[in-house]
Protein backbone atom coordinates (compact mmCIF):
# COMPACT_ATOMS: atom_id res chain seq x y z
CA UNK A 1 9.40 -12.40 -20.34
CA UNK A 2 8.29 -15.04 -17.94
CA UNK A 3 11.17 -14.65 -16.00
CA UNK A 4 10.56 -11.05 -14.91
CA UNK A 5 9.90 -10.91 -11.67
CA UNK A 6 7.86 -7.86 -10.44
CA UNK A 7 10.32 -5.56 -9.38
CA UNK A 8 12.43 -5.61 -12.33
CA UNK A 9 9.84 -4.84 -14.93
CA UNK A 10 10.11 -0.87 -13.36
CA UNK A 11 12.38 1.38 -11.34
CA UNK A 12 9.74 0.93 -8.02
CA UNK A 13 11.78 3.30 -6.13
CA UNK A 14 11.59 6.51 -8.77
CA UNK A 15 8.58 8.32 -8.39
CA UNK A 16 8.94 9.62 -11.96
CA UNK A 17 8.79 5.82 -13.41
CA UNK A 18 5.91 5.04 -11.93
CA UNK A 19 4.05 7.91 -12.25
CA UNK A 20 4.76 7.28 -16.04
CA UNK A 21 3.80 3.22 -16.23
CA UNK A 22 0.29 4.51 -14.20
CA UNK A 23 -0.33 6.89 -17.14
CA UNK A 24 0.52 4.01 -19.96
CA UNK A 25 -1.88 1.98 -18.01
CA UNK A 26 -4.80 4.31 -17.81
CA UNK A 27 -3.84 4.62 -21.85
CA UNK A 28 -4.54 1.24 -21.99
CA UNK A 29 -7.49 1.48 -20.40
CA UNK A 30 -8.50 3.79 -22.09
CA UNK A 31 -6.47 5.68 -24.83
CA UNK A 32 -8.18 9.21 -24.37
CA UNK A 33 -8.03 8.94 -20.68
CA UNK A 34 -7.44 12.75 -19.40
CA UNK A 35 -3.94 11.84 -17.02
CA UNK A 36 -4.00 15.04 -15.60
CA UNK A 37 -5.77 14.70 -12.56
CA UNK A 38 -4.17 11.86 -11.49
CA UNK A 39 -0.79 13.32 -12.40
CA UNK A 40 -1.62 16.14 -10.10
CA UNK A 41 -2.53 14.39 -7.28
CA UNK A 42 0.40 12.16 -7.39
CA UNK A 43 2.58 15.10 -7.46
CA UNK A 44 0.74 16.52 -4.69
CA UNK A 45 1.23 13.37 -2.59
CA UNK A 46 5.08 13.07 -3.34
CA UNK A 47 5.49 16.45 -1.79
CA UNK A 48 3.16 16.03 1.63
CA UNK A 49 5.48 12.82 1.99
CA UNK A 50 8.65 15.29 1.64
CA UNK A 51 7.00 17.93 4.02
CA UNK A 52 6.52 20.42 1.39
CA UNK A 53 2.68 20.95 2.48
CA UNK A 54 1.66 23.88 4.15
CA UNK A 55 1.16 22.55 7.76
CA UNK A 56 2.44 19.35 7.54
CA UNK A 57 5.98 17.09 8.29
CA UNK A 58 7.58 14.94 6.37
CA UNK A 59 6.83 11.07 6.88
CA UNK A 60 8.66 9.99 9.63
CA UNK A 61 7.17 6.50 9.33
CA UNK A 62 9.66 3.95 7.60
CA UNK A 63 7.22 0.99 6.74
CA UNK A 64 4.53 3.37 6.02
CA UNK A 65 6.60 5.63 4.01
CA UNK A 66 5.92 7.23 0.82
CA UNK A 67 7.46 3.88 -1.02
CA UNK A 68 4.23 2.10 -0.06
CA UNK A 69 2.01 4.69 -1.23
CA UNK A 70 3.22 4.75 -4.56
CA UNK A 71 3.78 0.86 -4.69
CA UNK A 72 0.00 1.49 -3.12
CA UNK A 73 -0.91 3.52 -6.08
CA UNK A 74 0.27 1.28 -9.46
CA UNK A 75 -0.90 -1.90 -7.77
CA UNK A 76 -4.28 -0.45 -7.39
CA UNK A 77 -3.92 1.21 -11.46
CA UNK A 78 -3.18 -2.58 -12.37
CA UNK A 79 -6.35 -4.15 -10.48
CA UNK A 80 -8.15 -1.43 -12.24
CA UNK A 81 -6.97 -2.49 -15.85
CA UNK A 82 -7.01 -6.48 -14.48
CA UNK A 83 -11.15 -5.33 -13.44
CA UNK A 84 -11.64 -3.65 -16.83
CA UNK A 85 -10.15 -6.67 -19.10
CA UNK A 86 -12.31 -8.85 -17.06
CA UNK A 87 -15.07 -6.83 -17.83
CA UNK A 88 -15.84 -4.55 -15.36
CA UNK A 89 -16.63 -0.88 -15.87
CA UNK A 90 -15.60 2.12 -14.78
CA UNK A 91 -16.05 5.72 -15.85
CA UNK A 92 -12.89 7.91 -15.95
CA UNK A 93 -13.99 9.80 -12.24
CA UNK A 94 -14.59 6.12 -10.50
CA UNK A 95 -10.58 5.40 -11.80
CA UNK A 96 -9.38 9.20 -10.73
CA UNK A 97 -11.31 8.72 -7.35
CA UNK A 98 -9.85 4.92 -6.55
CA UNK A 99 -6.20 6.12 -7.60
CA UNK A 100 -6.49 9.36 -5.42
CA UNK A 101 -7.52 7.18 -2.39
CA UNK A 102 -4.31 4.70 -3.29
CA UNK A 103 -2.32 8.05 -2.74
CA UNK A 104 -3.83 9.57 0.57
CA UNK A 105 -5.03 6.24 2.20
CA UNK A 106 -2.08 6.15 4.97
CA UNK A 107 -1.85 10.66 5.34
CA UNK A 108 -2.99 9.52 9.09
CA UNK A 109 0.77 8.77 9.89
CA UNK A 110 1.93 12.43 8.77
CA UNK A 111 2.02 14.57 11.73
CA UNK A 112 1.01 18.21 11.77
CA UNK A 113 3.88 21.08 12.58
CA UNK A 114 2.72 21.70 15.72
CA UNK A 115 2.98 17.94 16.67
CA UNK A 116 7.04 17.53 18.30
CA UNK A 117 6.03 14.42 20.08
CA UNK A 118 7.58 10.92 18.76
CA UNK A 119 6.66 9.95 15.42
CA UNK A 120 3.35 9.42 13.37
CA UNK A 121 3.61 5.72 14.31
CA UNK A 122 1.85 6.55 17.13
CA UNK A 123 -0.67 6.78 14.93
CA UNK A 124 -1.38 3.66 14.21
CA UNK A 125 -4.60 2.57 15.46
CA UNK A 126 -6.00 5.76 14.52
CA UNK A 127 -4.57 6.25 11.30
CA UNK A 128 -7.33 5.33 9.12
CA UNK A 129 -9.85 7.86 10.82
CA UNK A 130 -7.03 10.51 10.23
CA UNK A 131 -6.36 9.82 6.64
CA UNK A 132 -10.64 9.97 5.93
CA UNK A 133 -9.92 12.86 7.70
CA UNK A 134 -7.41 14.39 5.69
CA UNK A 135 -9.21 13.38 2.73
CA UNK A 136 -12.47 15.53 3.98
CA UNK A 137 -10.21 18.37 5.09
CA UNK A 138 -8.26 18.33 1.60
CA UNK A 139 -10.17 16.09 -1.11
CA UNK A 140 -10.96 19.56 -2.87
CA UNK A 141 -7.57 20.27 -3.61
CA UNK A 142 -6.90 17.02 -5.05
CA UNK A 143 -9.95 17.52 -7.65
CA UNK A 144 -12.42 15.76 -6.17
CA UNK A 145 -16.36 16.91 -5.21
CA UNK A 146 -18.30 16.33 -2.33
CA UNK A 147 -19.96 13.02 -3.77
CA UNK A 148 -16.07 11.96 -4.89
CA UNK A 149 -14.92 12.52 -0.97
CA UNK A 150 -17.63 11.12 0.27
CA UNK A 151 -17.17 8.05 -1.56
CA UNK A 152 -13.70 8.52 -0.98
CA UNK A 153 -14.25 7.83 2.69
CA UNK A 154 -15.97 4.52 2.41
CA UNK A 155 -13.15 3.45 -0.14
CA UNK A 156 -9.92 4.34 2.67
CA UNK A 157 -11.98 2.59 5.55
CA UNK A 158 -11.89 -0.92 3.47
CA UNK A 159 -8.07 -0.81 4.27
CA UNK A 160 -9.23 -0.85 7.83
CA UNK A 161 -8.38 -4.76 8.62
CA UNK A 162 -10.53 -4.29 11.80
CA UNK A 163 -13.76 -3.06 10.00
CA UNK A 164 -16.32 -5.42 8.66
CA UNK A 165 -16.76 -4.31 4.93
CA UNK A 166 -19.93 -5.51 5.09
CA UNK A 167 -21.35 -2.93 7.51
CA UNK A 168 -19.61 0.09 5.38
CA UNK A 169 -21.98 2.17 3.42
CA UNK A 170 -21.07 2.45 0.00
CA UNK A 171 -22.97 5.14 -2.79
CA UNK A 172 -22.86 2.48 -5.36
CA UNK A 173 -21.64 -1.08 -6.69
CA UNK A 174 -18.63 0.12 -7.98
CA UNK A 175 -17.59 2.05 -5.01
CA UNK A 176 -17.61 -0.99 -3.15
CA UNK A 177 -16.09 -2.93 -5.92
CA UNK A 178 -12.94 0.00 -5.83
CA UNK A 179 -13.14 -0.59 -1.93
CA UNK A 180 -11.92 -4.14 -1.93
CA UNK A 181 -9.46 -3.01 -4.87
CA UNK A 182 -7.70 -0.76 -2.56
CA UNK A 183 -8.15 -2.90 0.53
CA UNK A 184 -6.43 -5.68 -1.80
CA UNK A 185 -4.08 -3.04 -3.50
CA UNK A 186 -2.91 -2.04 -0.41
CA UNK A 187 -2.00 -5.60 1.09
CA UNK A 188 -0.34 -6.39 -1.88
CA UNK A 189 2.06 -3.49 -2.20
CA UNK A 190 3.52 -4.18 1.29
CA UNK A 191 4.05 -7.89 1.19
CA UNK A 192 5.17 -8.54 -2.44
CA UNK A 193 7.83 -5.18 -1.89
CA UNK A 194 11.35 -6.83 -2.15
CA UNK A 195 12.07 -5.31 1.26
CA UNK A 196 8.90 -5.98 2.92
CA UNK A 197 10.52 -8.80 5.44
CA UNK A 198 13.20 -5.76 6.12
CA UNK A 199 10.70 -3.75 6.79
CA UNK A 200 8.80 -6.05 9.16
CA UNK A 201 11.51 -4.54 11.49
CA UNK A 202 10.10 -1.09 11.18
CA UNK A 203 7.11 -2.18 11.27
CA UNK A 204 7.78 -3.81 14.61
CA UNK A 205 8.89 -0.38 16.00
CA UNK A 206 6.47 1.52 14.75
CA UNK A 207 4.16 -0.72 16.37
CA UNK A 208 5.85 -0.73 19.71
CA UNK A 209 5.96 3.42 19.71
CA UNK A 210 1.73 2.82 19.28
CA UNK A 211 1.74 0.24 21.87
CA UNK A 212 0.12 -1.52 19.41
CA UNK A 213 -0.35 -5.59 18.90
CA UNK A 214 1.46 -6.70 21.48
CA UNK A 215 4.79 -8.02 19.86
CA UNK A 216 7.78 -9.37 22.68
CA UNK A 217 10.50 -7.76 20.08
CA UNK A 218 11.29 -7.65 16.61
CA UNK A 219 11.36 -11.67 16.26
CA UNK A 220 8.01 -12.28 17.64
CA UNK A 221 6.45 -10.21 14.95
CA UNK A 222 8.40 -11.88 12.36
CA UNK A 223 7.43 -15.32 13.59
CA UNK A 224 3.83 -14.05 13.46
CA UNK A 225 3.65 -13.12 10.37
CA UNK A 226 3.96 -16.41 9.13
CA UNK A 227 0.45 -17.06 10.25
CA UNK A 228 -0.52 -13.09 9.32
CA UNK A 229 0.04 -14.50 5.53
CA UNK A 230 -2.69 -17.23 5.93
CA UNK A 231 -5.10 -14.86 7.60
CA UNK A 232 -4.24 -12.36 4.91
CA UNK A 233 -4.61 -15.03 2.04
CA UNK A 234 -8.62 -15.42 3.38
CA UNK A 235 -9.21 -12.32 3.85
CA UNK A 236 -7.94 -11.51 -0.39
CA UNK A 237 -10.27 -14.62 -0.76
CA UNK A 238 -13.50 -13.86 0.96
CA UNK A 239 -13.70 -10.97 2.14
CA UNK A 240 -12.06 -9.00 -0.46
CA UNK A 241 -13.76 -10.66 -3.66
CA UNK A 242 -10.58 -11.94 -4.82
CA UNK A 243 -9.77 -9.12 -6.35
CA UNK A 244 -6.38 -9.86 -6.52
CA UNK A 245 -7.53 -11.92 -9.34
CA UNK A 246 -7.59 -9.08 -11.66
CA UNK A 247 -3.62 -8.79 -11.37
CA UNK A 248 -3.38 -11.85 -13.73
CA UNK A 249 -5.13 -10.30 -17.10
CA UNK A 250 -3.27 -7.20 -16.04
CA UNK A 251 0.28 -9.00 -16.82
CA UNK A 252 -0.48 -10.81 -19.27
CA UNK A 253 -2.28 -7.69 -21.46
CA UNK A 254 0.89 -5.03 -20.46
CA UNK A 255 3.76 -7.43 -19.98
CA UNK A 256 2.51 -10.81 -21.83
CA UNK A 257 3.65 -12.81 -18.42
CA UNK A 258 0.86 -15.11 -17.75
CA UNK A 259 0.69 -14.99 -13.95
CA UNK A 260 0.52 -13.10 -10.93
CA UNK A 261 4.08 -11.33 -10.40
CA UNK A 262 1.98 -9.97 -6.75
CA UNK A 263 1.73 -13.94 -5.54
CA UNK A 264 5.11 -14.79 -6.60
CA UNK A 265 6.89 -12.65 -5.06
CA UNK A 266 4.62 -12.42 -1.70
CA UNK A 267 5.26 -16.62 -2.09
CA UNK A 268 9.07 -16.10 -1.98
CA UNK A 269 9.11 -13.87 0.97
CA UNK A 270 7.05 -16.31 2.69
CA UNK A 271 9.34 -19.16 2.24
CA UNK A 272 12.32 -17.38 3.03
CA UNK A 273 10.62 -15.63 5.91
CA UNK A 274 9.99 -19.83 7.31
CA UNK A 275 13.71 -20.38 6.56
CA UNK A 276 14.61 -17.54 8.62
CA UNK A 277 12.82 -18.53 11.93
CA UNK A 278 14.11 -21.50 12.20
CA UNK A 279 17.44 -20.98 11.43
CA UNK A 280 19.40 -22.56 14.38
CA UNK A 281 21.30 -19.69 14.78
CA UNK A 282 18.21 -17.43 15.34
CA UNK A 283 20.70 -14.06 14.70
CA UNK A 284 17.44 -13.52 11.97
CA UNK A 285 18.91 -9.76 11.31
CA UNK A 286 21.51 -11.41 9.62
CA UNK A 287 19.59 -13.22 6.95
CA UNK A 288 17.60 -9.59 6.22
CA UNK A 289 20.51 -7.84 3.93
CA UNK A 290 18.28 -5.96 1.55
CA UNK A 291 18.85 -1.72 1.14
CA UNK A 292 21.01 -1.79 4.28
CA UNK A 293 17.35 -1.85 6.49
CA UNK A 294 19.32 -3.48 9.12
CA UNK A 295 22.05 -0.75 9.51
CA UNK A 296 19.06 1.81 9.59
CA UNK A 297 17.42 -0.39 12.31
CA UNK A 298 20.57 -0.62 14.09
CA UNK A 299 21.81 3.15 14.25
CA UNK A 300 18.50 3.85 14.93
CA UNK A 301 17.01 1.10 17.45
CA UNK A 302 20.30 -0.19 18.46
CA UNK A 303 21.34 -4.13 18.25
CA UNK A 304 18.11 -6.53 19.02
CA UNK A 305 14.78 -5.76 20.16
């Protein structure tokens, strides 16, 4: 199976299938684990992203869409089984708590009913604070106690690329530890997805509606993320514990592929990302063909940006 590459070993875009490889994982890592709060959350989730909450829109946000929260979700469920081959230790509410956060780290983007103005991009530097929010406001219903949402907060704001993790207060050792899990989780789902240079283009507008980072058009960013994947490399590296680490045991326990399907795949998007900026042509939409992204941007945005 060492040709597998990540996306083909499940159907990423059906909630149902990975809903169902999180719960053989958790049986893995431990075979009496109780699924059903977990299960319930991620149902939960699925249905605030479809605006089926009480309150609440649908995600309007098409990089930070429901797809990344559940890609979100099992990478974090892998680090966890990666962390617990490797030795570390977790009790079954630690595992609940760091998969709930997976699900509601990025709820900052959903707008409220009341809110007719733009889209929850504009969001996006205050995103974080909303989803701790939403997590305080809601943690209850998701199963979770006071000391859970509490601990729940410290684990979102390590997704926070802004905040030193070493000024966040965290309850315990492996709070922190779940912390750089999800901060490393959550960097991982978007830039190893198979449509994650697509993407870039939503990303782009979603930061221009923020008037956010300070991109010329859709180009710039992608030319910039070529260095965004070195800074992001450190960052897994230092400040994140190399956590990403764990994803190795993890694939080679489940899937018997001994190495990181996460790095491959964010290493082929990287390459082809270089090939595309400096194509001589420079018509870069035309070299992004995956899930018809560009005919979304297009009927949405209109030709270049």
């Amino acid at each position: 199976m060492n040709d597998k590459q990540l996306y083909n070993l499940i159907r990423m875009d059906s909630t149902e299938a990975v809903l169902e490889e999180v719960r053989v994982i958790l049986d893995l890592i431990a075979p009496n684990f109780n699924t059903a709060p977990v299960a319930s959350s991620f149902v939960k989730t699925v249905e605030l992203y479809k605006g089926n909450c009480p309150g609440y829109q649908s995600c309007n946000t098409e990089y930070h869409d429901l797809r990344h929260i559940t890609d979100t979700f099992i990478a974090m469920a892998r680090l966890v089984h990666g962390a617990v081959l490797n030795g570390k230790t977790f009790n079954d509410r630690q595992i609940v708590l760091g998969l709930v956060t997976a699900l509601l780290h990025d709820t900052g983007y959903i707008q409220e009913k009341h809110d007719h103005e733009g889209t929850g991009a504009k969001y996006t530097s205050s995103h974080i604070q909303r989803s701790i929010d939403f997590l305080q406001l809601y943690g209850a219903e998701y199963g979770l106690s006071d000391e859970e949402i509490l601990a729940g907060r410290a684990i979102i704001l390590c997704t926070d690329l802004a905040v030193d993790i070493s000024t966040i207060k965290f309850s315990t050792s492996k709070i922190e530890l779940l912390g750089k899990m999800l901060g490393t989780a959550d960097l991982l789902a978007q830039m190893a997805d198979r449509t994650y240079l697509e993407k870039l283009l939503f990303l782009y507008h979603e930061f221009k509606e923020a008037e956010f980072g300070g991109y010329e058009n859709e180009l710039d960013l992608l030319r910039k993320t070529i260095g965004f994947y070195d800074f992001i490399a450190e960052r897994l590296k230092t400040t994140l514990n190399a956590t990403n680490r764990f994803m190795v045991s993890h694939f080679a326990s489940r899937w018997n592929i001994q190495t990181d399907l996460y790095h491959e795949a964010i290493e082929k998007q990287k390459n082809h990302l270089k090939q595309i900026v400096k194509a001589p042509d420079l018509d870069y939409r035309s070299h992004l063909k995956r899930d018809r992204v560009v005919e979304k941007i297009r009927k949405k945005f209109g030709d270049y940006d």
